[in-house]
N, C-alpha and C. Protein backbone atom coordinates (compact mmCIF):
# COMPACT_ATOMS: atom_id res chain seq x y z
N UNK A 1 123.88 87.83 81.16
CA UNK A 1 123.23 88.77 82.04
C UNK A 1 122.32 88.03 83.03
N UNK A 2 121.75 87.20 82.68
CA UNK A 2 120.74 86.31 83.34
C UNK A 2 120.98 85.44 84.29
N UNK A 3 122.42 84.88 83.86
CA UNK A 3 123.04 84.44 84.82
C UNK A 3 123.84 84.58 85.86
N UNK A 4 124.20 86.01 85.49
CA UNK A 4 125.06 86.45 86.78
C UNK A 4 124.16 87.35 87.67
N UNK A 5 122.50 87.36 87.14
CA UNK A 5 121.97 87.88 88.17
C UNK A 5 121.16 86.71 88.75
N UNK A 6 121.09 85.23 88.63
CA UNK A 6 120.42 84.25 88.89
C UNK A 6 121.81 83.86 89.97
N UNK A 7 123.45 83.95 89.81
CA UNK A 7 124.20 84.03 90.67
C UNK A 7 124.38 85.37 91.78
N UNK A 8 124.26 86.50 91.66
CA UNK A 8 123.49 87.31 92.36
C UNK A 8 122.77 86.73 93.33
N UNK A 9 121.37 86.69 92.70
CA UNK A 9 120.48 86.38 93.54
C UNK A 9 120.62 85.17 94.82
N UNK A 10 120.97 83.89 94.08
CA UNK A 10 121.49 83.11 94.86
C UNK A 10 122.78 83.09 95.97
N UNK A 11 123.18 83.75 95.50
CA UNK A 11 124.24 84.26 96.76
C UNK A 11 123.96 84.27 98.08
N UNK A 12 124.36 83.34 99.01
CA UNK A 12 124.31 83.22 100.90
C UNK A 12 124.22 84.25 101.36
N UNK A 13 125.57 85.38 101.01
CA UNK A 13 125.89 86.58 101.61
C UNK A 13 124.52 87.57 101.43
N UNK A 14 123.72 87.47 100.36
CA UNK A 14 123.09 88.35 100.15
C UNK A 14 121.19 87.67 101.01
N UNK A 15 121.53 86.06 100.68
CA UNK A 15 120.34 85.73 101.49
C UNK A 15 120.44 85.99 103.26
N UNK A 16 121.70 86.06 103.50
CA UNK A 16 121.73 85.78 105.02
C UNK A 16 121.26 87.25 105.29
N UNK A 17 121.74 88.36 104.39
CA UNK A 17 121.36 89.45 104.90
C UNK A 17 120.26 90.30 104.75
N UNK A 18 119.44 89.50 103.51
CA UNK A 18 117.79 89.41 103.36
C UNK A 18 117.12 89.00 104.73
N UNK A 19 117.54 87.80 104.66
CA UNK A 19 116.87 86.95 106.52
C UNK A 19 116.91 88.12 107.32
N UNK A 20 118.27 88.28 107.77
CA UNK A 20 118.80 89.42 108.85
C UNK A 20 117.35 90.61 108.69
N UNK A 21 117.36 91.05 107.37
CA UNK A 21 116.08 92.46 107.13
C UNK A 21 115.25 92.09 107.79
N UNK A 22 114.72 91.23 107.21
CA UNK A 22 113.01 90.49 107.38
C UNK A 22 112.64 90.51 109.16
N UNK A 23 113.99 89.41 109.40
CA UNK A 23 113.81 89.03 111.25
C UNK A 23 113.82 90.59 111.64
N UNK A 24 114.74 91.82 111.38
CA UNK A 24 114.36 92.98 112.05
C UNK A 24 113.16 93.76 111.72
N UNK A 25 112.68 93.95 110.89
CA UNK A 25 111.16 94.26 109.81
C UNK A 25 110.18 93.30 111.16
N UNK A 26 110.12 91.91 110.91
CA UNK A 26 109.18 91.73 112.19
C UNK A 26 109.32 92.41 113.82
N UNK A 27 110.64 92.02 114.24
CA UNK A 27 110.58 92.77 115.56
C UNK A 27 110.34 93.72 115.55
N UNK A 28 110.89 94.89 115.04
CA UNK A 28 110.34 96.16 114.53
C UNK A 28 108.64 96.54 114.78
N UNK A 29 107.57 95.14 113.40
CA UNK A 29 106.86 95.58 113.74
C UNK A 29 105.55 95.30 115.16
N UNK A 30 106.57 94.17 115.72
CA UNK A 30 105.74 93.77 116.74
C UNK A 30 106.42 94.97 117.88
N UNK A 31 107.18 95.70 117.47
CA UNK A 31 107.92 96.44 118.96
C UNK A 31 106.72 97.90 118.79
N UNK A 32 106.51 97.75 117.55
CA UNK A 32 105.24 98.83 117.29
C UNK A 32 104.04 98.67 117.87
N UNK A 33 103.46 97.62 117.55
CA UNK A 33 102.09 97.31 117.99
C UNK A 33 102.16 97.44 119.39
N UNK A 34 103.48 96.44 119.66
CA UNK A 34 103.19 96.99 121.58
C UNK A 34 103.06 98.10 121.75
N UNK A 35 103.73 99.14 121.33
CA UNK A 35 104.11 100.52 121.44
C UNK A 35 103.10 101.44 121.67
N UNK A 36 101.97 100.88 120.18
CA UNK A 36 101.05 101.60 120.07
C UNK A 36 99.51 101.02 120.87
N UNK A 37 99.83 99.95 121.36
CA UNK A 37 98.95 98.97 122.40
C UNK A 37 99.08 99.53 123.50
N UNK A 38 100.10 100.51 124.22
CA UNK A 38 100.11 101.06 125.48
C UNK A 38 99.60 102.39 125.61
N UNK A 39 99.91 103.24 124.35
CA UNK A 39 99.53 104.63 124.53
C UNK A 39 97.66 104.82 124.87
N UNK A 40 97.77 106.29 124.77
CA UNK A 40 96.01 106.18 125.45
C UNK A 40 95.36 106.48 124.22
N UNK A 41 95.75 106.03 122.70
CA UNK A 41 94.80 106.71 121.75
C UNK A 41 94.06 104.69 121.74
N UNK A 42 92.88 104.76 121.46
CA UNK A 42 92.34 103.15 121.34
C UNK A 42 92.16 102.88 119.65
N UNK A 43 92.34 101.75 119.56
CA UNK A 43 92.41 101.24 118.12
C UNK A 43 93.29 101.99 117.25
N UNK A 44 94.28 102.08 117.67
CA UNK A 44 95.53 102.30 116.66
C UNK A 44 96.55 101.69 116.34
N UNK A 45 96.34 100.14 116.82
CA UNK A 45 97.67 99.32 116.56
C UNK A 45 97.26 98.60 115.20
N UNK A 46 98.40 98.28 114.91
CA UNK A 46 98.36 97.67 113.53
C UNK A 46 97.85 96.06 113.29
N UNK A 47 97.58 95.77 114.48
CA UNK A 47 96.71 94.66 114.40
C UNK A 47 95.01 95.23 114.67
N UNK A 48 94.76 96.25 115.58
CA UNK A 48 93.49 96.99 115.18
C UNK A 48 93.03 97.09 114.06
N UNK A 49 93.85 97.63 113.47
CA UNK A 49 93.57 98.24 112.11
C UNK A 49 93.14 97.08 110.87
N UNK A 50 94.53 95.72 111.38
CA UNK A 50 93.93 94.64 110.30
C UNK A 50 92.82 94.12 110.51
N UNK A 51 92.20 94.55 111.36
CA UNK A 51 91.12 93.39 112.09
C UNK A 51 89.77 94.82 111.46
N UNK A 52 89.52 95.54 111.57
CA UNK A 52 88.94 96.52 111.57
C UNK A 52 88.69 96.10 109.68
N UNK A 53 89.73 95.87 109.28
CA UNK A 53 89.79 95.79 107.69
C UNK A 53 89.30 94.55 107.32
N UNK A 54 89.43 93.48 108.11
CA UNK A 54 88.92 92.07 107.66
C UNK A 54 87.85 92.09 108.17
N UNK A 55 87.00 92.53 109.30
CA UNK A 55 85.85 92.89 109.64
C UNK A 55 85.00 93.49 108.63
N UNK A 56 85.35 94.43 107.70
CA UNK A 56 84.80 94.70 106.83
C UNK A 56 84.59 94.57 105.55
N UNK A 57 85.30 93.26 105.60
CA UNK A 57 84.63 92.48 104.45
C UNK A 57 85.89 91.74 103.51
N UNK A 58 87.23 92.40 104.57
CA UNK A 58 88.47 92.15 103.38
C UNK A 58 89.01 90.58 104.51
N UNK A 59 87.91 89.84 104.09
CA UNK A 59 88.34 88.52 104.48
C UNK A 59 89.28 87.85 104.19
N UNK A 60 89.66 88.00 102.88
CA UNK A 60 90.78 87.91 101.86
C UNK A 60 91.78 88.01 102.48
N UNK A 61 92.21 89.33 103.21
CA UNK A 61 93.64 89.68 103.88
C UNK A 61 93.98 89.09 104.49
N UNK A 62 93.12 87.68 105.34
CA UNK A 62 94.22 86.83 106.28
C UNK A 62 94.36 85.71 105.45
N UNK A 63 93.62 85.47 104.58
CA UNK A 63 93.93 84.53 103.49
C UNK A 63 95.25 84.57 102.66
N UNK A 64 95.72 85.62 102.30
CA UNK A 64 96.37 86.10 101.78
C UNK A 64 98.25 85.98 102.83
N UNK A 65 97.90 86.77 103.91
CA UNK A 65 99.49 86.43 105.03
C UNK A 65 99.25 84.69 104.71
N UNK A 66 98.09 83.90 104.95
CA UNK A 66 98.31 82.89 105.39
C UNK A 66 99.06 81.78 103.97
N UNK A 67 98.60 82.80 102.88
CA UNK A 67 100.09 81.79 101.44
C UNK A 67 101.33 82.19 101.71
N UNK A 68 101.19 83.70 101.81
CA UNK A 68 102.65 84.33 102.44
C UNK A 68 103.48 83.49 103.15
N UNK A 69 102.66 83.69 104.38
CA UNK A 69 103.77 82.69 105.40
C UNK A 69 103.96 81.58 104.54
N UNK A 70 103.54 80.81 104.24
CA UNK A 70 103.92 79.36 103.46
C UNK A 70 104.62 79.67 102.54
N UNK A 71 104.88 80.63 101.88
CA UNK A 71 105.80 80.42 100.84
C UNK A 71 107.31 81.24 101.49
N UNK A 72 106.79 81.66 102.46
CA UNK A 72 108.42 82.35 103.50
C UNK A 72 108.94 81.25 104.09
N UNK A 73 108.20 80.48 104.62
CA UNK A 73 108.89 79.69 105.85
C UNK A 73 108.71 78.46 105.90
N UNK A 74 108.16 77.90 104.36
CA UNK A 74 108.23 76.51 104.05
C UNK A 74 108.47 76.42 102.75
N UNK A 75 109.94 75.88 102.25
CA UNK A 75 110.36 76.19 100.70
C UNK A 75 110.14 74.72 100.43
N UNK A 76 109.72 74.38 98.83
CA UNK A 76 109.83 72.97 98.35
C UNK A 76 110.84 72.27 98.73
N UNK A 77 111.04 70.65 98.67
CA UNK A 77 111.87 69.90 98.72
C UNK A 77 111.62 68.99 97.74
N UNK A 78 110.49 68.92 97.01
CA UNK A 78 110.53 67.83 95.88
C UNK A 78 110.24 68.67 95.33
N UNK A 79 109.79 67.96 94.02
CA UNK A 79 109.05 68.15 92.82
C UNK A 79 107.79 68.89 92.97
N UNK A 80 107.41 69.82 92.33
CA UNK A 80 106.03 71.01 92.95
C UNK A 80 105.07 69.83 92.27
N UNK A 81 103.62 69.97 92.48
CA UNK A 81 102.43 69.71 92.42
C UNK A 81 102.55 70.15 90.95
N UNK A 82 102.47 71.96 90.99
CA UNK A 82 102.04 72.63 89.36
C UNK A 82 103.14 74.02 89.72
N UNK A 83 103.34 74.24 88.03
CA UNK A 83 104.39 75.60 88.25
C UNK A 83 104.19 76.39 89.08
N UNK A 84 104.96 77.88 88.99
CA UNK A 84 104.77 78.73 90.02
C UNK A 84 103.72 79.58 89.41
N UNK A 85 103.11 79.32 87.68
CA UNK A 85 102.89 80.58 87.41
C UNK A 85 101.33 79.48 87.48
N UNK A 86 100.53 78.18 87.03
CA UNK A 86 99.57 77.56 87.55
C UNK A 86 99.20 78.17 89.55
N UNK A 87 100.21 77.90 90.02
CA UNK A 87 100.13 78.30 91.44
C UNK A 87 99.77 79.31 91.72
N UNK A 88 99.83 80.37 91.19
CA UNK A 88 100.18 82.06 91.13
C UNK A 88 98.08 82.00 90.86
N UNK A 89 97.74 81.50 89.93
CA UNK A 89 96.66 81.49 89.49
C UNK A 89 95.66 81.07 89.89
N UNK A 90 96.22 79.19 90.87
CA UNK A 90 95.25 79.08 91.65
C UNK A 90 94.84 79.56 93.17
N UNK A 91 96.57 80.21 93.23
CA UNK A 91 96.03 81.45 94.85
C UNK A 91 95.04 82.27 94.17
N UNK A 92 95.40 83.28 93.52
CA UNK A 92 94.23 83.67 93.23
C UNK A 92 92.83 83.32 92.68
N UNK A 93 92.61 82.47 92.23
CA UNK A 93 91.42 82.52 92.18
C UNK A 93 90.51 81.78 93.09
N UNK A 94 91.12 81.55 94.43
CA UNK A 94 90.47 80.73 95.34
C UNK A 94 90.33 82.41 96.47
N UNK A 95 90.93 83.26 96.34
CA UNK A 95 91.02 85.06 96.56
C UNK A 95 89.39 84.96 95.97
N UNK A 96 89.25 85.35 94.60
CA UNK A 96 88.23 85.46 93.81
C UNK A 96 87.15 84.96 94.36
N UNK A 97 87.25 83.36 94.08
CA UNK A 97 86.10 83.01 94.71
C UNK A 97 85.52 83.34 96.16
N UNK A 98 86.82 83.29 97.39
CA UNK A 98 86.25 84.01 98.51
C UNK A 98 85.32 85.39 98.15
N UNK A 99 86.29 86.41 97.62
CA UNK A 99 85.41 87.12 97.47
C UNK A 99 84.28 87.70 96.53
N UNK A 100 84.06 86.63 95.93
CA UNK A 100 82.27 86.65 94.66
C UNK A 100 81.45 85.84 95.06
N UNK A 101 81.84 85.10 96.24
CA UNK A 101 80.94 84.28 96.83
C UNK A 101 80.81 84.41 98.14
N UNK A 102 81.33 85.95 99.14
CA UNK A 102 81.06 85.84 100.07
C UNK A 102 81.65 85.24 101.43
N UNK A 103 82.38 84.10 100.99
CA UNK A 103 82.76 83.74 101.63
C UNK A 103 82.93 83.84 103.36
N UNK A 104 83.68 85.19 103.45
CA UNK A 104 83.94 85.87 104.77
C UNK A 104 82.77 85.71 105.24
N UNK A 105 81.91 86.36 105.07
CA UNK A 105 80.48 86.84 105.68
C UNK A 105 79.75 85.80 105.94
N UNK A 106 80.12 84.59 105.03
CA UNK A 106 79.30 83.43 105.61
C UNK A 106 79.90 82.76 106.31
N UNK A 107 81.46 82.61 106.83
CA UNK A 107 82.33 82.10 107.95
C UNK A 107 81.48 82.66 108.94
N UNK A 108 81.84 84.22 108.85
CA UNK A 108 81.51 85.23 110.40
C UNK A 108 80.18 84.77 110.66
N UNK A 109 79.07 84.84 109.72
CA UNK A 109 77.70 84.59 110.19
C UNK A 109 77.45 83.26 111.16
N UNK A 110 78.15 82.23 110.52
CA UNK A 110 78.19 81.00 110.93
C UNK A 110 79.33 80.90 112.60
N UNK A 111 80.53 81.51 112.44
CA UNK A 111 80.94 81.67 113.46
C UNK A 111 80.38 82.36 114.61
N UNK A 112 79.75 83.05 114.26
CA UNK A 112 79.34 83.97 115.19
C UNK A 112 78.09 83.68 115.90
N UNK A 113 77.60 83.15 115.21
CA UNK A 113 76.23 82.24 115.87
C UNK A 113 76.64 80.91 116.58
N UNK A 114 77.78 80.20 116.11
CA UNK A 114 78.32 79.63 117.50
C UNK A 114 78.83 80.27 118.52
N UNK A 115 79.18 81.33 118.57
CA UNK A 115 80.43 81.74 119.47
C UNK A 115 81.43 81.53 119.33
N UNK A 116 82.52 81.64 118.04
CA UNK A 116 83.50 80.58 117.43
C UNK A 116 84.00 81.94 117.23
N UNK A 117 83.59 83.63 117.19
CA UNK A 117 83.64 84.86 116.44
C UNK A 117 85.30 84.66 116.00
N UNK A 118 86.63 84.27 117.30
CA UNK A 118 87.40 84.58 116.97
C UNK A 118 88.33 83.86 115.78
N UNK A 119 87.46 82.48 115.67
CA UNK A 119 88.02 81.78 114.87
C UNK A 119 88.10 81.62 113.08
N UNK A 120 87.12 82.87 112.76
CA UNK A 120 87.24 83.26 111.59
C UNK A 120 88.01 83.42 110.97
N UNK A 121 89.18 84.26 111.31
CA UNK A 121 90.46 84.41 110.77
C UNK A 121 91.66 83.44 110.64
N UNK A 122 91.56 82.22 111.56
CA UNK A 122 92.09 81.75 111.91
C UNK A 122 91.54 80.42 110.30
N UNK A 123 90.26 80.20 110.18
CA UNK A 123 90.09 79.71 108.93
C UNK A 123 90.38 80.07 107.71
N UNK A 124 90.41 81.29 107.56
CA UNK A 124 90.74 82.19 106.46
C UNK A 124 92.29 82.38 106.19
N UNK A 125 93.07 82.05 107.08
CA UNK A 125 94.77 81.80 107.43
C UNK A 125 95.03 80.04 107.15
N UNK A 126 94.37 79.67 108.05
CA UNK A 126 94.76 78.14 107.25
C UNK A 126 94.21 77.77 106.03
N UNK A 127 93.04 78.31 105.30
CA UNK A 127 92.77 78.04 103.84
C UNK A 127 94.30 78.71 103.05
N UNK A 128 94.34 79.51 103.50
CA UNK A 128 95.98 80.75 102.47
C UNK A 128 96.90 80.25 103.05
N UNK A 129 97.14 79.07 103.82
CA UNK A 129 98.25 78.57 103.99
C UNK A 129 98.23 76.92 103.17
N UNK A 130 97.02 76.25 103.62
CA UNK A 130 97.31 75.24 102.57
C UNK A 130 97.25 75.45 101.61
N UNK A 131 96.72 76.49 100.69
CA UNK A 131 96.81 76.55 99.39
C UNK A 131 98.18 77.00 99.20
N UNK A 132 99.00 77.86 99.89
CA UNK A 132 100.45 77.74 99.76
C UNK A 132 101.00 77.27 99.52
N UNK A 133 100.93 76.24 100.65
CA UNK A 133 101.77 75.00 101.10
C UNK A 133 101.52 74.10 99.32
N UNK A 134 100.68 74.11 99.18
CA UNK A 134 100.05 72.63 97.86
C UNK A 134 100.59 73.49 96.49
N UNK A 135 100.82 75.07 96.63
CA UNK A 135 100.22 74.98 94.86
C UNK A 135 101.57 76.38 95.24
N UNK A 136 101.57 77.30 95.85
CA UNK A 136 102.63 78.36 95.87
C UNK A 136 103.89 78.85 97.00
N UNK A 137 104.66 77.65 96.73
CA UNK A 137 105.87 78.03 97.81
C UNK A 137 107.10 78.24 96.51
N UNK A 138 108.25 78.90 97.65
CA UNK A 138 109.19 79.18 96.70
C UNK A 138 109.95 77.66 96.70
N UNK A 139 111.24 77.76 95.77
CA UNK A 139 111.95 76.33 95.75
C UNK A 139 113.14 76.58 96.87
N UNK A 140 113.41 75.32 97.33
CA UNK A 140 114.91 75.13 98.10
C UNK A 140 115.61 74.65 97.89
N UNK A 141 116.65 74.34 98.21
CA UNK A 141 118.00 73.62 97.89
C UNK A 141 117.25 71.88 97.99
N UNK A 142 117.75 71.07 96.77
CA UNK A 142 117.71 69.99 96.88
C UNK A 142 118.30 69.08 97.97
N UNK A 143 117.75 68.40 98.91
CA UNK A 143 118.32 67.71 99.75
C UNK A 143 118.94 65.91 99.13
């Protein structure tokens, strides 16, 4: 059973047409945001809304796309660092610590008193991406 769903899964036909979802799922939702970026209601696009949400404290959430992306669009080629389920544990608890220590609020404070405001997120995306990249990506085909 295990194996014919581990052959399943692995199957081209079924990854090419996973890819295929995903690439329409993004255009999709960037054909939205424009969409909703032109009409006359203000702050209703879905990048409003994330920003509105990490503004308030869910600093976490760009932390979070930023393992995402790394584990979508950069698969292993060697040997991992630590398992997936060590990995699994140390994304989160570097989540945790952002948020029991504040974290966000002391980026923004600090950003913002430079004038840096927009670059908050942009730290909070590359922390959730190198921790991706180091401790939680999926595996790839051995080269």
């Amino acid at each position: 059973m295990i194996q014919h769903l581990k052959q399943f899964l692995n199957n081209t036909h079924l990854i090419k047409r996973i890819q295929y979802v995903l690439i329409a799922m993004f255009v999709l939702l960037i054909a939205l945001d424009v969409y909703l970026a032109v009409d006359s209601i203000d702050n209703n696009t879905i990048s409003s809304i994330i920003k509105n949400n990490t503004d308030n404290g869910f600093f976490v959430l760009t932390y979070f796309w930023g393992a995402i992306a790394a584990n979508l669009f950069f698969t292993t080629r060697r040997l991992k660092l630590v398992s997936p389920t060590v990995g699994t544990i140390i994304l989160v608890a570097f989540a945790l610590i952002i948020i029991v220590f504040n974290i966000g609020e002391l980026v923004t404070d600090f950003m913002e008193d430079h004038y840096y405001g927009i670059y908050r997120y942009a730290i909070s995306m590359a922390l959730g991406s190198v921790v991706g990249l180091l401790f939680w990506r999926q595996e790839g085909k051995a080269v």
